[in-house]
N, C-alpha and C. Protein backbone atom coordinates (compact mmCIF):
# COMPACT_ATOMS: atom_id res chain seq x y z
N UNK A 1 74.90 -142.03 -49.39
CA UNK A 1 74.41 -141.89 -48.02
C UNK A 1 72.90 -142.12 -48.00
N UNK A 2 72.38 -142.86 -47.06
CA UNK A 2 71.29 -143.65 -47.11
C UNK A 2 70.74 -142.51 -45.19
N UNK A 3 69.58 -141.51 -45.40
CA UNK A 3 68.60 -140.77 -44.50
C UNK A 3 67.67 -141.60 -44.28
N UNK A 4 66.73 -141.77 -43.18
CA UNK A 4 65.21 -142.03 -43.40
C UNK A 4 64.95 -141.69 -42.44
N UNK A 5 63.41 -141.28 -42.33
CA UNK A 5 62.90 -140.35 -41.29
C UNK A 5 61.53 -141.29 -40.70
N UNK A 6 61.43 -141.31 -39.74
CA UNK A 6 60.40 -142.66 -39.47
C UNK A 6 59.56 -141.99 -38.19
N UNK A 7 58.20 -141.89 -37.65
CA UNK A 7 57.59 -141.41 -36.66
C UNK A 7 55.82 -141.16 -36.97
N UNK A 8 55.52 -141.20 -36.11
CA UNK A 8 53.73 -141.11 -36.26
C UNK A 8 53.57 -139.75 -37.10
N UNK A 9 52.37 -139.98 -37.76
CA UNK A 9 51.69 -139.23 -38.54
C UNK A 9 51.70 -137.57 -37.96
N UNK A 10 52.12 -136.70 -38.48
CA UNK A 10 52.09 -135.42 -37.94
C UNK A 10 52.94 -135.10 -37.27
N UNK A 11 54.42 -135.89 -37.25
CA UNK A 11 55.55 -135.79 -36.42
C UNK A 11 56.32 -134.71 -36.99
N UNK A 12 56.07 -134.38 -38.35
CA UNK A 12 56.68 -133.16 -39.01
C UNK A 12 58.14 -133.71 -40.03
N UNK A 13 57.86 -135.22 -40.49
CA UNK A 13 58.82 -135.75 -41.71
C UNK A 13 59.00 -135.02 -42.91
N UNK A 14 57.64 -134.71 -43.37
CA UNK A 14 57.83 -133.78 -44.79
C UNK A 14 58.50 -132.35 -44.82
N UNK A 15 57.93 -131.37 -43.83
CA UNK A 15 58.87 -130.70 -43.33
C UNK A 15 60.14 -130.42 -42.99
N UNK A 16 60.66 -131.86 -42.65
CA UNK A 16 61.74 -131.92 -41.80
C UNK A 16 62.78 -132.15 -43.39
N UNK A 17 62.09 -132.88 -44.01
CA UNK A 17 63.03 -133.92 -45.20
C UNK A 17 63.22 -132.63 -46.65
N UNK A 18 61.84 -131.61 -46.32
CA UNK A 18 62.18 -130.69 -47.53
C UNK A 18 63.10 -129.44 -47.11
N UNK A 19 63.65 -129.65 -46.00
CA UNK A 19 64.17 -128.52 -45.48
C UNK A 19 65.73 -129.47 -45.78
N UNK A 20 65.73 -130.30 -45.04
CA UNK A 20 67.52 -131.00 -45.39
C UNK A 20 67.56 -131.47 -47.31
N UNK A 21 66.50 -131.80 -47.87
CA UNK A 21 66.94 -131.74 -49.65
C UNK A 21 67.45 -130.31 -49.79
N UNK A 22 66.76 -129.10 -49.59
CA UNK A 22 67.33 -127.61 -49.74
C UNK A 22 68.45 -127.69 -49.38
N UNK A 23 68.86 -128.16 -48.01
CA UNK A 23 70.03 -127.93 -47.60
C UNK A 23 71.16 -128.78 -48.07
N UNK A 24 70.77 -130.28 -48.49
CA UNK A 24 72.22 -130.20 -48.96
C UNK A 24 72.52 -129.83 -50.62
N UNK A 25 70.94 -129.84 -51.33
CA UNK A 25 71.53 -129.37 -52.54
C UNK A 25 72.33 -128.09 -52.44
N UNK A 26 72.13 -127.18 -51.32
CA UNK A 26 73.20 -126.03 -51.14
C UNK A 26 74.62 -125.99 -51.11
N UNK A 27 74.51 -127.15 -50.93
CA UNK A 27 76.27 -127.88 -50.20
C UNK A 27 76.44 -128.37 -51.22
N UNK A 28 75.92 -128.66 -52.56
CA UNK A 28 75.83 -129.09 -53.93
C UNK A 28 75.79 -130.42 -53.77
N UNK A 29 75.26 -131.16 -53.11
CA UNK A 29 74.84 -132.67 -52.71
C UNK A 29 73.47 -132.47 -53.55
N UNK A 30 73.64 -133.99 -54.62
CA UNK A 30 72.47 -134.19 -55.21
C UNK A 30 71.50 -135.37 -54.59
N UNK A 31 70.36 -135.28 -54.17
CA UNK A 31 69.22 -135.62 -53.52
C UNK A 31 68.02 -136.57 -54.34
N UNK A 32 67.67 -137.80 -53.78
CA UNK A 32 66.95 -137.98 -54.33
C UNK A 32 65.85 -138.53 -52.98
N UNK A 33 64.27 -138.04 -52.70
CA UNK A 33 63.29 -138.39 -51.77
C UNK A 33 62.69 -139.15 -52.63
N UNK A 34 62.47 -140.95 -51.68
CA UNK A 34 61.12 -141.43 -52.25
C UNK A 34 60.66 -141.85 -50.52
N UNK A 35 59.30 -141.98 -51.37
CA UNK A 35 58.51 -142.18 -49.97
C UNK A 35 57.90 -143.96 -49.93
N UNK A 36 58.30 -144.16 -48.56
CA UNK A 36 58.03 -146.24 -48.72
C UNK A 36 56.97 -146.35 -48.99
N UNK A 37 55.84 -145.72 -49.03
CA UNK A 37 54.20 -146.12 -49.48
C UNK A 37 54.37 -146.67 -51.10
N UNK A 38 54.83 -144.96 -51.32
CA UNK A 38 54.72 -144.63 -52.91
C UNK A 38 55.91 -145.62 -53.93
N UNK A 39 56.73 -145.56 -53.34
CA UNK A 39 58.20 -145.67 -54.00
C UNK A 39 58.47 -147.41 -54.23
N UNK A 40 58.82 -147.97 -52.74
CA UNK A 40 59.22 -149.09 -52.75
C UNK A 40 58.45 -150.18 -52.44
N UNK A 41 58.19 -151.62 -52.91
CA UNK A 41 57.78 -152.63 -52.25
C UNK A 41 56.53 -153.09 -53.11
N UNK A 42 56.29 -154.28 -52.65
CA UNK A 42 54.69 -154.92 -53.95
C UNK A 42 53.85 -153.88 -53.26
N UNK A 43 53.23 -153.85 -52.09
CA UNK A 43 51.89 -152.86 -52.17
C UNK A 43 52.16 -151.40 -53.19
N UNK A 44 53.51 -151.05 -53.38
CA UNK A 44 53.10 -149.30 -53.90
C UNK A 44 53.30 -149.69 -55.63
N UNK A 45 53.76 -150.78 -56.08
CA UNK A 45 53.40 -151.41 -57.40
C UNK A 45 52.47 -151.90 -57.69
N UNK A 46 51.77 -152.87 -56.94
CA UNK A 46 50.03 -152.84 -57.33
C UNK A 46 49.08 -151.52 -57.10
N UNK A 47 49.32 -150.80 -56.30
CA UNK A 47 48.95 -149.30 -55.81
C UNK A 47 48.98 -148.90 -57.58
N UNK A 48 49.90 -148.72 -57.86
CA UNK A 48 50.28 -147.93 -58.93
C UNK A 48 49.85 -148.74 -60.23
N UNK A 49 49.47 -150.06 -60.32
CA UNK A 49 49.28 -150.63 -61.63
C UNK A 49 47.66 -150.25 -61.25
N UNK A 50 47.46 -150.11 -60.15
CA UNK A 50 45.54 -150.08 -59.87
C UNK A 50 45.12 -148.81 -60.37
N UNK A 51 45.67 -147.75 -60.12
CA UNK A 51 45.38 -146.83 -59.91
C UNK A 51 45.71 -146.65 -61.51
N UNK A 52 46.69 -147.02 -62.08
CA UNK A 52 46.75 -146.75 -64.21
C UNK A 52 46.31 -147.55 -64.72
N UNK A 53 45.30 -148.54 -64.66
CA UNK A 53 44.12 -149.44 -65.37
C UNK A 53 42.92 -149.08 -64.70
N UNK A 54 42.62 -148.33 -63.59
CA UNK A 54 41.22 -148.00 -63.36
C UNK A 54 41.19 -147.08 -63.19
N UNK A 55 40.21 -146.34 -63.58
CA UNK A 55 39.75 -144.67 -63.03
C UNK A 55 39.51 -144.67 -61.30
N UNK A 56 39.79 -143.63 -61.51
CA UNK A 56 39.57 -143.05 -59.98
C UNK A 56 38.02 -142.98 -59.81
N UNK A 57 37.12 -143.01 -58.94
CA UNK A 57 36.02 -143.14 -58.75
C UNK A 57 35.30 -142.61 -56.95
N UNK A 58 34.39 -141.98 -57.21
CA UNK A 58 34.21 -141.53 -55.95
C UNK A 58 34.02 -141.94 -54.66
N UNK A 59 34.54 -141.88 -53.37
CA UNK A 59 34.39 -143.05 -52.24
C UNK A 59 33.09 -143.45 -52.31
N UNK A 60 33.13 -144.53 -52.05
CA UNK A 60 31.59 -145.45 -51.96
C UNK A 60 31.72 -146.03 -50.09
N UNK A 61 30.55 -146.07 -49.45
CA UNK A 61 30.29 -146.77 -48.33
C UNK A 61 31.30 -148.24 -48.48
N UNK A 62 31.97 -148.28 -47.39
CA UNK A 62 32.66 -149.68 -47.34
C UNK A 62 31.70 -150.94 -47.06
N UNK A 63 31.48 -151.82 -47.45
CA UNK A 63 30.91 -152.87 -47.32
C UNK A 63 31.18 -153.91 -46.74
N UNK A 64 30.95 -155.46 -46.69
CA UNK A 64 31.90 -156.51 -45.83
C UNK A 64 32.43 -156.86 -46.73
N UNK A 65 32.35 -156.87 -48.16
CA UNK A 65 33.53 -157.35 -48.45
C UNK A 65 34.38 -156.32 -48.58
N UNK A 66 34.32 -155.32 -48.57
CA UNK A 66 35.88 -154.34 -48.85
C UNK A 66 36.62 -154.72 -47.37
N UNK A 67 35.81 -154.61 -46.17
CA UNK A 67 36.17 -154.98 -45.29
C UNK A 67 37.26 -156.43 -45.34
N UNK A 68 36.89 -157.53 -45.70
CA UNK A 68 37.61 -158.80 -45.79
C UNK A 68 38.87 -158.61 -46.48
N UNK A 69 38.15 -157.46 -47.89
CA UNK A 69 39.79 -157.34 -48.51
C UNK A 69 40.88 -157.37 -47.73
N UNK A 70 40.02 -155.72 -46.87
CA UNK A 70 41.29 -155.03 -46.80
C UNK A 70 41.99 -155.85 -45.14
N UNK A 71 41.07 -157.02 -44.61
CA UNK A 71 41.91 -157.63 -43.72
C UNK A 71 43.01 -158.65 -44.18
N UNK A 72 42.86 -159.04 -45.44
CA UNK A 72 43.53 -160.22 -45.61
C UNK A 72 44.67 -159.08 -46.11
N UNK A 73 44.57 -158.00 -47.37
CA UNK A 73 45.81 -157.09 -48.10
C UNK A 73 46.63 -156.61 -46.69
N UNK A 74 45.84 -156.14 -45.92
CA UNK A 74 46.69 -155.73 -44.57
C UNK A 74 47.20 -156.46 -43.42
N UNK A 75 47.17 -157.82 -44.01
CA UNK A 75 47.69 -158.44 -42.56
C UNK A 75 48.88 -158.50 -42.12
N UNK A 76 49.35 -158.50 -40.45
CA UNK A 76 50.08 -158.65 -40.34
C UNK A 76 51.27 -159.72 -40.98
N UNK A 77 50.52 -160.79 -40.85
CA UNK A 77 51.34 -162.10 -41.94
C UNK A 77 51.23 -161.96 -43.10
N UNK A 78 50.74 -161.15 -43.82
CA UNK A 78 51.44 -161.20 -45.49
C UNK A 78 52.18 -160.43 -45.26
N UNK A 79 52.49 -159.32 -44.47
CA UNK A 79 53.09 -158.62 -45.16
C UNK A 79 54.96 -158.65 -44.15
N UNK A 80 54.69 -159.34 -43.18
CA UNK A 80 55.56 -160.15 -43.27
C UNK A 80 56.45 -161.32 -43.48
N UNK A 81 55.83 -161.43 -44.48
CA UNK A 81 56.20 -162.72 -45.71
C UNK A 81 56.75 -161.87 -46.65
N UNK A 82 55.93 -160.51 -47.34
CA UNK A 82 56.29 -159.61 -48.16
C UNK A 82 57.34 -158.71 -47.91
N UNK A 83 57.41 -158.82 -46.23
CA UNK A 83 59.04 -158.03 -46.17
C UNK A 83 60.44 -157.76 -46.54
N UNK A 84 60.75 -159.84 -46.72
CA UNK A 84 62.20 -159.72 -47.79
C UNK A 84 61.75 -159.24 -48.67
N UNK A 85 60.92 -159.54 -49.85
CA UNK A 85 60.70 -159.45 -50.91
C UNK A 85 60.99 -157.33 -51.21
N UNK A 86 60.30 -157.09 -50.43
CA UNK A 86 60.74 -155.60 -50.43
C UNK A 86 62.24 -154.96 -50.02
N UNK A 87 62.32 -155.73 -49.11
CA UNK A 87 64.12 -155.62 -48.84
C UNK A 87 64.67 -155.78 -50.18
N UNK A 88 64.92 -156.66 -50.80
CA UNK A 88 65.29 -157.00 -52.24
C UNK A 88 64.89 -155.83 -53.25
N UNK A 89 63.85 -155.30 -53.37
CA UNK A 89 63.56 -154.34 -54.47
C UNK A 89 64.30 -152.72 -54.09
N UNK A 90 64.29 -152.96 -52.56
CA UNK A 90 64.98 -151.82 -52.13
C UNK A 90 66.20 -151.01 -52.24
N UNK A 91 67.07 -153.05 -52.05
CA UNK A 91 68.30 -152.56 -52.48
C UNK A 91 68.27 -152.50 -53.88
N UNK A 92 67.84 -152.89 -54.77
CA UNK A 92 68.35 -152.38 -56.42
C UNK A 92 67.90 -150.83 -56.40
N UNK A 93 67.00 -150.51 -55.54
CA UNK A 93 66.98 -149.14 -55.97
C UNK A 93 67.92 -148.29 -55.26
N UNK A 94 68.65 -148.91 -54.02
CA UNK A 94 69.38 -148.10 -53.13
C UNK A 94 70.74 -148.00 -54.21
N UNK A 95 70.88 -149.27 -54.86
CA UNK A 95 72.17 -149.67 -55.57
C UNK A 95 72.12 -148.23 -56.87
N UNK A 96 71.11 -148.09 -57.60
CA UNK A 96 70.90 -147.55 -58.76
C UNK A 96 71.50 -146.03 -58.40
N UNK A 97 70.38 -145.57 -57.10
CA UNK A 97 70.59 -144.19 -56.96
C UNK A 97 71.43 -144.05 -56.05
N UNK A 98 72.20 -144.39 -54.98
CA UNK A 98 73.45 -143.96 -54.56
C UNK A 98 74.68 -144.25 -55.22
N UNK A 99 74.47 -145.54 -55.73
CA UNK A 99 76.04 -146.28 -56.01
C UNK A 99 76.29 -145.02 -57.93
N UNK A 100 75.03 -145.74 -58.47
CA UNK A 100 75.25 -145.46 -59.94
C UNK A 100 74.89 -143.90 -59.75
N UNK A 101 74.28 -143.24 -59.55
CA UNK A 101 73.83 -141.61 -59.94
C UNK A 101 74.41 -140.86 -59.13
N UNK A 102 74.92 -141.35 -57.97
CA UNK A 102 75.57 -140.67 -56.36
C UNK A 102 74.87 -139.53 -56.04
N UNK A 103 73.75 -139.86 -55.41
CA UNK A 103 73.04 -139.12 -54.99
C UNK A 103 72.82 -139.10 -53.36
N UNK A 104 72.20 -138.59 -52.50
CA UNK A 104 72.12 -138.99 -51.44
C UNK A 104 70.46 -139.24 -51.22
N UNK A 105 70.44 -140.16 -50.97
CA UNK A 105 68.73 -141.11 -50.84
C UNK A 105 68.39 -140.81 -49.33
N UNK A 106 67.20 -140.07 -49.52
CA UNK A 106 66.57 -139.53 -47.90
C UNK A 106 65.16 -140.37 -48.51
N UNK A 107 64.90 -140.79 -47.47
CA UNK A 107 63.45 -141.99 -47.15
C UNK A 107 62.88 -141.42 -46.18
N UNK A 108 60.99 -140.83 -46.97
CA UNK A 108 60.16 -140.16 -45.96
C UNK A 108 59.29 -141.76 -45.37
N UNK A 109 59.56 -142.39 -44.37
CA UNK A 109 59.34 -143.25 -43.72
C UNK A 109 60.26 -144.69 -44.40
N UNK A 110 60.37 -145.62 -43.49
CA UNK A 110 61.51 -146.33 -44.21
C UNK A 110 60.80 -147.97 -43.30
N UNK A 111 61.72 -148.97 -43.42
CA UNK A 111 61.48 -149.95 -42.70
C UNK A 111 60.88 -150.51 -41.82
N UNK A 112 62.11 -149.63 -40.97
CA UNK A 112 61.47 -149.22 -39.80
C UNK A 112 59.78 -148.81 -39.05
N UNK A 113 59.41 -147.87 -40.20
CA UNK A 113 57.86 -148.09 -39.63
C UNK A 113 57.10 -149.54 -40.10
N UNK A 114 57.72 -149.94 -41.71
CA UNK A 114 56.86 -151.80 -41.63
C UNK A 114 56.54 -152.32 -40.27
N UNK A 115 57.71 -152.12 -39.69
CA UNK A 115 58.06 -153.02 -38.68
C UNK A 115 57.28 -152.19 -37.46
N UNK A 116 56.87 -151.56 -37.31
CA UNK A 116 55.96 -150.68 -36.39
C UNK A 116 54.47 -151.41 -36.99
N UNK A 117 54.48 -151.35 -38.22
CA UNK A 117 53.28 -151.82 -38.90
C UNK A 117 52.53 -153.35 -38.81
N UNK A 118 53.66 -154.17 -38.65
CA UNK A 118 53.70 -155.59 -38.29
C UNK A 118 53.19 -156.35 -36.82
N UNK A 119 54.14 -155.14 -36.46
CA UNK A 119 54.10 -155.05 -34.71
C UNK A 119 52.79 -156.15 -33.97
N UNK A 120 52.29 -156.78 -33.31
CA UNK A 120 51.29 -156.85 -32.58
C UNK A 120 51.23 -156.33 -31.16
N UNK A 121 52.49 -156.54 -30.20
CA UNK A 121 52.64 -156.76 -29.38
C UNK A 121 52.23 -157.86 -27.90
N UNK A 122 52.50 -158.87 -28.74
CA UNK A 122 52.62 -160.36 -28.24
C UNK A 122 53.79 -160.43 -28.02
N UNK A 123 54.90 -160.36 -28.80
CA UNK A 123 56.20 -161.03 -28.71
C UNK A 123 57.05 -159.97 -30.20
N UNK A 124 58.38 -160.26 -30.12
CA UNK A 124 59.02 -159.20 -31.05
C UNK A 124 59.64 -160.17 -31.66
N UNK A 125 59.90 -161.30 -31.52
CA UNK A 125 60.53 -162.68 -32.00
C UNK A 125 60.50 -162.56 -33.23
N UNK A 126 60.01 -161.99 -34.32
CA UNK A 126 59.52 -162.29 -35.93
C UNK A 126 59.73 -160.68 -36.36
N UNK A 127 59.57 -159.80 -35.62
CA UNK A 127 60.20 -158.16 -35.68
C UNK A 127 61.54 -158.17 -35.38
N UNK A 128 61.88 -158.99 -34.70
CA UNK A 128 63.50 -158.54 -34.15
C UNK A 128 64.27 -159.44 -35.66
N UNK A 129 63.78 -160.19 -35.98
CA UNK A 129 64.19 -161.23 -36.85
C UNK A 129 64.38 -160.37 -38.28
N UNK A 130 63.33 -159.74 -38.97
CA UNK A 130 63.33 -158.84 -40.08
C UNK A 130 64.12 -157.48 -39.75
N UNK A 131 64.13 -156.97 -38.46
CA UNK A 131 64.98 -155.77 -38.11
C UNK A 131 66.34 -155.95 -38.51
N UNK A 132 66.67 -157.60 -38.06
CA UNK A 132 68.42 -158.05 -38.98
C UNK A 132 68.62 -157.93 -40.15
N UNK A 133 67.57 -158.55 -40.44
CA UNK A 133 67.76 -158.01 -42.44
C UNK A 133 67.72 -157.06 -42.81
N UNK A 134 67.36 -155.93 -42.08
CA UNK A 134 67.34 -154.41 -42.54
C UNK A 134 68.55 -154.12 -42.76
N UNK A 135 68.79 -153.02 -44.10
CA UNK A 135 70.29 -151.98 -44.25
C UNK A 135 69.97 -151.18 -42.95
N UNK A 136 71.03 -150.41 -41.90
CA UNK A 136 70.98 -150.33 -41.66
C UNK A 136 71.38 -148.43 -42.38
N UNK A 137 70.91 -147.79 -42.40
CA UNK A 137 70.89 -146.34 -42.53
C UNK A 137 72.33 -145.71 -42.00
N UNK A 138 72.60 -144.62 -43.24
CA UNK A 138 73.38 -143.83 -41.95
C UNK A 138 73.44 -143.28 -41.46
N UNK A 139 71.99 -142.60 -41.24
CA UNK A 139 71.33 -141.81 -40.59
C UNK A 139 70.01 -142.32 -40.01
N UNK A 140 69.06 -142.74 -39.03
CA UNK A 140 68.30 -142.86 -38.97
C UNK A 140 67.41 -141.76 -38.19
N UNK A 141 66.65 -141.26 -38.46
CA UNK A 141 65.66 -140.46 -37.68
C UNK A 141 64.49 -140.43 -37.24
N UNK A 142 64.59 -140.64 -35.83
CA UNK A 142 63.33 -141.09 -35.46
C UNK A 142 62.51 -139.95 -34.74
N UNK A 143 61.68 -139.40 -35.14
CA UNK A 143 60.62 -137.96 -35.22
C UNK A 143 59.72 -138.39 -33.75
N UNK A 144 59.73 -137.92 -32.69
CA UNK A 144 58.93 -138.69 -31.56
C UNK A 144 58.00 -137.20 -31.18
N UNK A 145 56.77 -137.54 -31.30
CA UNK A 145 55.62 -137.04 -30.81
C UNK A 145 54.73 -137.55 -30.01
N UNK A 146 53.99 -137.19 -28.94
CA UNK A 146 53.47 -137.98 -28.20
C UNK A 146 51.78 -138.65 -28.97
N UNK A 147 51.34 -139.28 -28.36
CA UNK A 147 50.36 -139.70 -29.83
C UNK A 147 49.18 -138.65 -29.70
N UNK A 148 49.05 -137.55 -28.69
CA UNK A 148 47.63 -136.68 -28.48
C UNK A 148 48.53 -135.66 -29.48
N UNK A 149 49.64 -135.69 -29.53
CA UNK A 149 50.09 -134.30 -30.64
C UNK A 149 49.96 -134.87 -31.60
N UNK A 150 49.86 -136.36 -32.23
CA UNK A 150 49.71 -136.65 -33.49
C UNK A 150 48.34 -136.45 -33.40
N UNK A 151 47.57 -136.68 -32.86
CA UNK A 151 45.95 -136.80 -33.45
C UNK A 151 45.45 -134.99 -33.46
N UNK A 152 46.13 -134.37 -33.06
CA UNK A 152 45.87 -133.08 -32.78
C UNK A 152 46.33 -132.77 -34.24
N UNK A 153 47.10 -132.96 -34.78
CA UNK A 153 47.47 -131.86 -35.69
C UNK A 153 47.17 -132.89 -37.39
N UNK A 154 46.96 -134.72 -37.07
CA UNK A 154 46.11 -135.22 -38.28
C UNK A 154 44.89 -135.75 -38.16
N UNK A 155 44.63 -136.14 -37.10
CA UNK A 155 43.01 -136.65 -36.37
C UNK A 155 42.54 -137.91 -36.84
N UNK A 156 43.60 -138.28 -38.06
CA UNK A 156 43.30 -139.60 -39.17
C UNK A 156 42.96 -140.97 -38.17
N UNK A 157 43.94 -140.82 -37.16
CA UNK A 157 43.68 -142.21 -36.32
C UNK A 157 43.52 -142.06 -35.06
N UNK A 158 42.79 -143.00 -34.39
CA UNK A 158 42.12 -142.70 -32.81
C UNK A 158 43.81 -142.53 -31.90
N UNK A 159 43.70 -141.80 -30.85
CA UNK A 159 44.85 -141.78 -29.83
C UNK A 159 44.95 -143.36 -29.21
N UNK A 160 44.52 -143.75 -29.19
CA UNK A 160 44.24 -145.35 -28.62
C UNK A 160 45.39 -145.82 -29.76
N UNK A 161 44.81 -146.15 -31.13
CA UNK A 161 45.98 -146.66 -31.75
C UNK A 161 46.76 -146.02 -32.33
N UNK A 162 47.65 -144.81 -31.87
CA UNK A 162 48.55 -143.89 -31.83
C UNK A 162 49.53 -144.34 -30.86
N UNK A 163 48.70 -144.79 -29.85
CA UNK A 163 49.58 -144.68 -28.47
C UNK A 163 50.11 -146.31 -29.21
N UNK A 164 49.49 -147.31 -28.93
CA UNK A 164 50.44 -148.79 -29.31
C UNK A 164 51.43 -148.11 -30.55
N UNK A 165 51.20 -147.61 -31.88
CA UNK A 165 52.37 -147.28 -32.62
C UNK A 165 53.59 -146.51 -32.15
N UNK A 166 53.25 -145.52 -31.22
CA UNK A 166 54.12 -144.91 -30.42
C UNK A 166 54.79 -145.83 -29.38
N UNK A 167 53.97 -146.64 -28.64
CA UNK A 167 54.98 -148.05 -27.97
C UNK A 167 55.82 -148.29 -29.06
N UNK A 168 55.81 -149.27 -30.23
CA UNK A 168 56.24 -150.01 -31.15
C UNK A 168 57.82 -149.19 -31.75
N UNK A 169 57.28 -147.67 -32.18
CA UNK A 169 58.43 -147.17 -32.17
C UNK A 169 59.43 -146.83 -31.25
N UNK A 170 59.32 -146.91 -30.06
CA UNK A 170 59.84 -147.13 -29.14
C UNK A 170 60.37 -148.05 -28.66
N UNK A 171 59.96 -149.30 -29.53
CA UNK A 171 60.73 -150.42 -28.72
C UNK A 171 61.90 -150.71 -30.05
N UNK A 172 61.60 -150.24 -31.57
CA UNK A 172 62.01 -150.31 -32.60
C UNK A 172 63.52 -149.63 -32.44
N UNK A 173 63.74 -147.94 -32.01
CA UNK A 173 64.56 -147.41 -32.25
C UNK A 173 65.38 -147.94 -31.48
N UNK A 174 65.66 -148.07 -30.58
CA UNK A 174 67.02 -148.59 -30.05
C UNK A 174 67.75 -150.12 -30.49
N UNK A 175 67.11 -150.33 -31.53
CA UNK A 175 67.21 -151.58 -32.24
C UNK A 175 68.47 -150.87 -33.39
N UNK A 176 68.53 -149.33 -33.66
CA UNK A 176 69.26 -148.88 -34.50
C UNK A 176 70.16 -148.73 -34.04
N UNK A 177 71.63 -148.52 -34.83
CA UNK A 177 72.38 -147.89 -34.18
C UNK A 177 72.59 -146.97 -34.42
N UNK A 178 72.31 -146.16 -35.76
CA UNK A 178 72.79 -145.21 -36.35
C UNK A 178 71.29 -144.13 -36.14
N UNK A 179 70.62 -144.50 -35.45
CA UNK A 179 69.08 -143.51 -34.18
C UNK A 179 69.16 -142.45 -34.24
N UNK A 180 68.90 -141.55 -34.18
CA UNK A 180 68.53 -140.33 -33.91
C UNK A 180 67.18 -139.63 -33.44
N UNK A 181 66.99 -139.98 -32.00
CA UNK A 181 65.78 -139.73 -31.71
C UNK A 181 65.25 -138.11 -31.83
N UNK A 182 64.83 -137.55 -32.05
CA UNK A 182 64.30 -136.03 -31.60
C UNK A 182 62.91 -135.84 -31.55
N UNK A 183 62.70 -135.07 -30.55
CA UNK A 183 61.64 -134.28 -29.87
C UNK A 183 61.47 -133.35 -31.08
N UNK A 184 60.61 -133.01 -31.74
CA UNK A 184 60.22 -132.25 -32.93
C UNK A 184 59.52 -130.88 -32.50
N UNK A 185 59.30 -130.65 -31.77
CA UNK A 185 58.89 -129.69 -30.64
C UNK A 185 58.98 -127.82 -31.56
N UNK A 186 60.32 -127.97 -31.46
CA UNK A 186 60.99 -126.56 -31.68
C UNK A 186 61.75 -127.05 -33.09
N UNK A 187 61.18 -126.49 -34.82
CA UNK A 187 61.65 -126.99 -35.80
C UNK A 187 63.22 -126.48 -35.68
N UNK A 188 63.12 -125.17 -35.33
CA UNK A 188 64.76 -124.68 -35.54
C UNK A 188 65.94 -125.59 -34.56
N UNK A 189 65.34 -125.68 -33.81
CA UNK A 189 66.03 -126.73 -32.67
C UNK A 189 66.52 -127.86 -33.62
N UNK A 190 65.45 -128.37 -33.58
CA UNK A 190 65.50 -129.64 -34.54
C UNK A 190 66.34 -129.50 -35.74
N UNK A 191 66.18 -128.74 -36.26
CA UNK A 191 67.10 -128.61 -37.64
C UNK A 191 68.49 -128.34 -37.25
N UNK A 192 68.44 -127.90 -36.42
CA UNK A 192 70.01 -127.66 -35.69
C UNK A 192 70.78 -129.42 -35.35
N UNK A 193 70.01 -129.79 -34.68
CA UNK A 193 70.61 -130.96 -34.13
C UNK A 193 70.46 -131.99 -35.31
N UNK A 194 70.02 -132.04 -36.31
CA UNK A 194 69.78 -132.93 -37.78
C UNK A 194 71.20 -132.68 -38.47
N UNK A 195 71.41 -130.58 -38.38
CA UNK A 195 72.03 -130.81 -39.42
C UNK A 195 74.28 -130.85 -38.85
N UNK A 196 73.90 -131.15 -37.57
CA UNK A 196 75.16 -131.16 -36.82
C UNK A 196 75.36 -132.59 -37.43
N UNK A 197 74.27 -133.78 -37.37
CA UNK A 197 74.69 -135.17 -37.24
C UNK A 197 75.01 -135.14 -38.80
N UNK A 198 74.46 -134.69 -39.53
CA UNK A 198 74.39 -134.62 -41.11
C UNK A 198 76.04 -134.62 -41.06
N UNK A 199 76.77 -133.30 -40.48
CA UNK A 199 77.61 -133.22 -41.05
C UNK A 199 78.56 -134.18 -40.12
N UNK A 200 78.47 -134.32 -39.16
CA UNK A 200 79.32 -135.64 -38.65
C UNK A 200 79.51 -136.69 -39.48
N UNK A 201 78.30 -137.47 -40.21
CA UNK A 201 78.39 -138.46 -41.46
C UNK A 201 79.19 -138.04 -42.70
N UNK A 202 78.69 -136.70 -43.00
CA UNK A 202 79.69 -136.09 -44.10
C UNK A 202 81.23 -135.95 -44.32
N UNK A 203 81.61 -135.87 -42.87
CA UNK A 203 83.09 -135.76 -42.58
C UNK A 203 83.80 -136.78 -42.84
């Protein structure tokens, strides 16, 4: 069984994802969380070869060229060029740990936000296109906060570009079928209505 939990920063994913690993290892369901930064795809493998050949080093003032880097490493067009390519690494790992170890694979952000990430909002023509190639989850969860509660509780990014990611996921989820929108509002609430659908899939 393939979880992923997808929503703006401070929507309450980590929370949400360490409370259902407890719960189904209770149910004796074995669990495995990776997170799409860390886990899957070329950026979190160069991430990770960078970070074990160089020392860590203290922030320095950004300059123009860190600036240029980081427009060309972050563009929208590489990294939707880089999208199959991550689709592909995904499934060998989806294959390894559900099929071979039978575990149940919960994803603290998943595709789905790439594709929030890609987003411009010009046209969805090249988003709707990679959304097909997506596995489609059998659970999807989409964590909805309004974007002044995200900046309230991480402050990391202006409400201005909170609010377009909050469009984006919005135009994203109903692209799922297997959705699960929730209002994150009230955790017990929430955990209630997570772990009803949980067990609907389980059945």
């Amino acid at each position: 069984m393939l979880i992923t939990f997808s929503g703006l920063d401070g929507a309450g994913k980590s929370t949400l994802i360490e409370w259902l690993r407890a719960e189904l290892e209770r149910r004796a369901r074995r669990v495995a969380v990776f997170h799409m930064n860390d886990h899957v795809g070329v950026y979190a493998y160069l991430r990770a070869i960078r970070d074990r050949l160089l020392p860590r080093r203290a922030p320095r003032s950004r300059g123009r060229l860190a600036a240029v880097r980081d427009a060309v490493v972050w563009s929208k067009g590489l990294r939707r060029l880089l999208y199959p390519i991550d689709l592909i690494v995904f499934s060998v790992y989806r294959l390894y740990v559900e099929k071979l170890r039978g575990r149940v694979l919960i994803m603290d952000r998943y595709f789905y936000d790439s594709l929030v990430d890609v987003s411009n909002g010009r046209g969805t023509r090249w988003v709707r296109f990679l959304a097909r190639l997506t596995p489609t989850p059998d659970l999807a969860v989409f964590l909805d906060i309004s974007p002044e509660e995200s900046f309230a509780r991480k402050g990391e990014y202006s409400v201005a570009y909170l609010r377009a990611r909050w469009q984006h996921y919005r135009t994203v989820a109903p692209w799922v079928r297997s959705a699960l929108v929730l209002d994150n509002r009230d955790l017990a609430d929430t955990q209630r209505i997570l772990a009803r659908a949980i067990e609907e899939r389980l059945a």
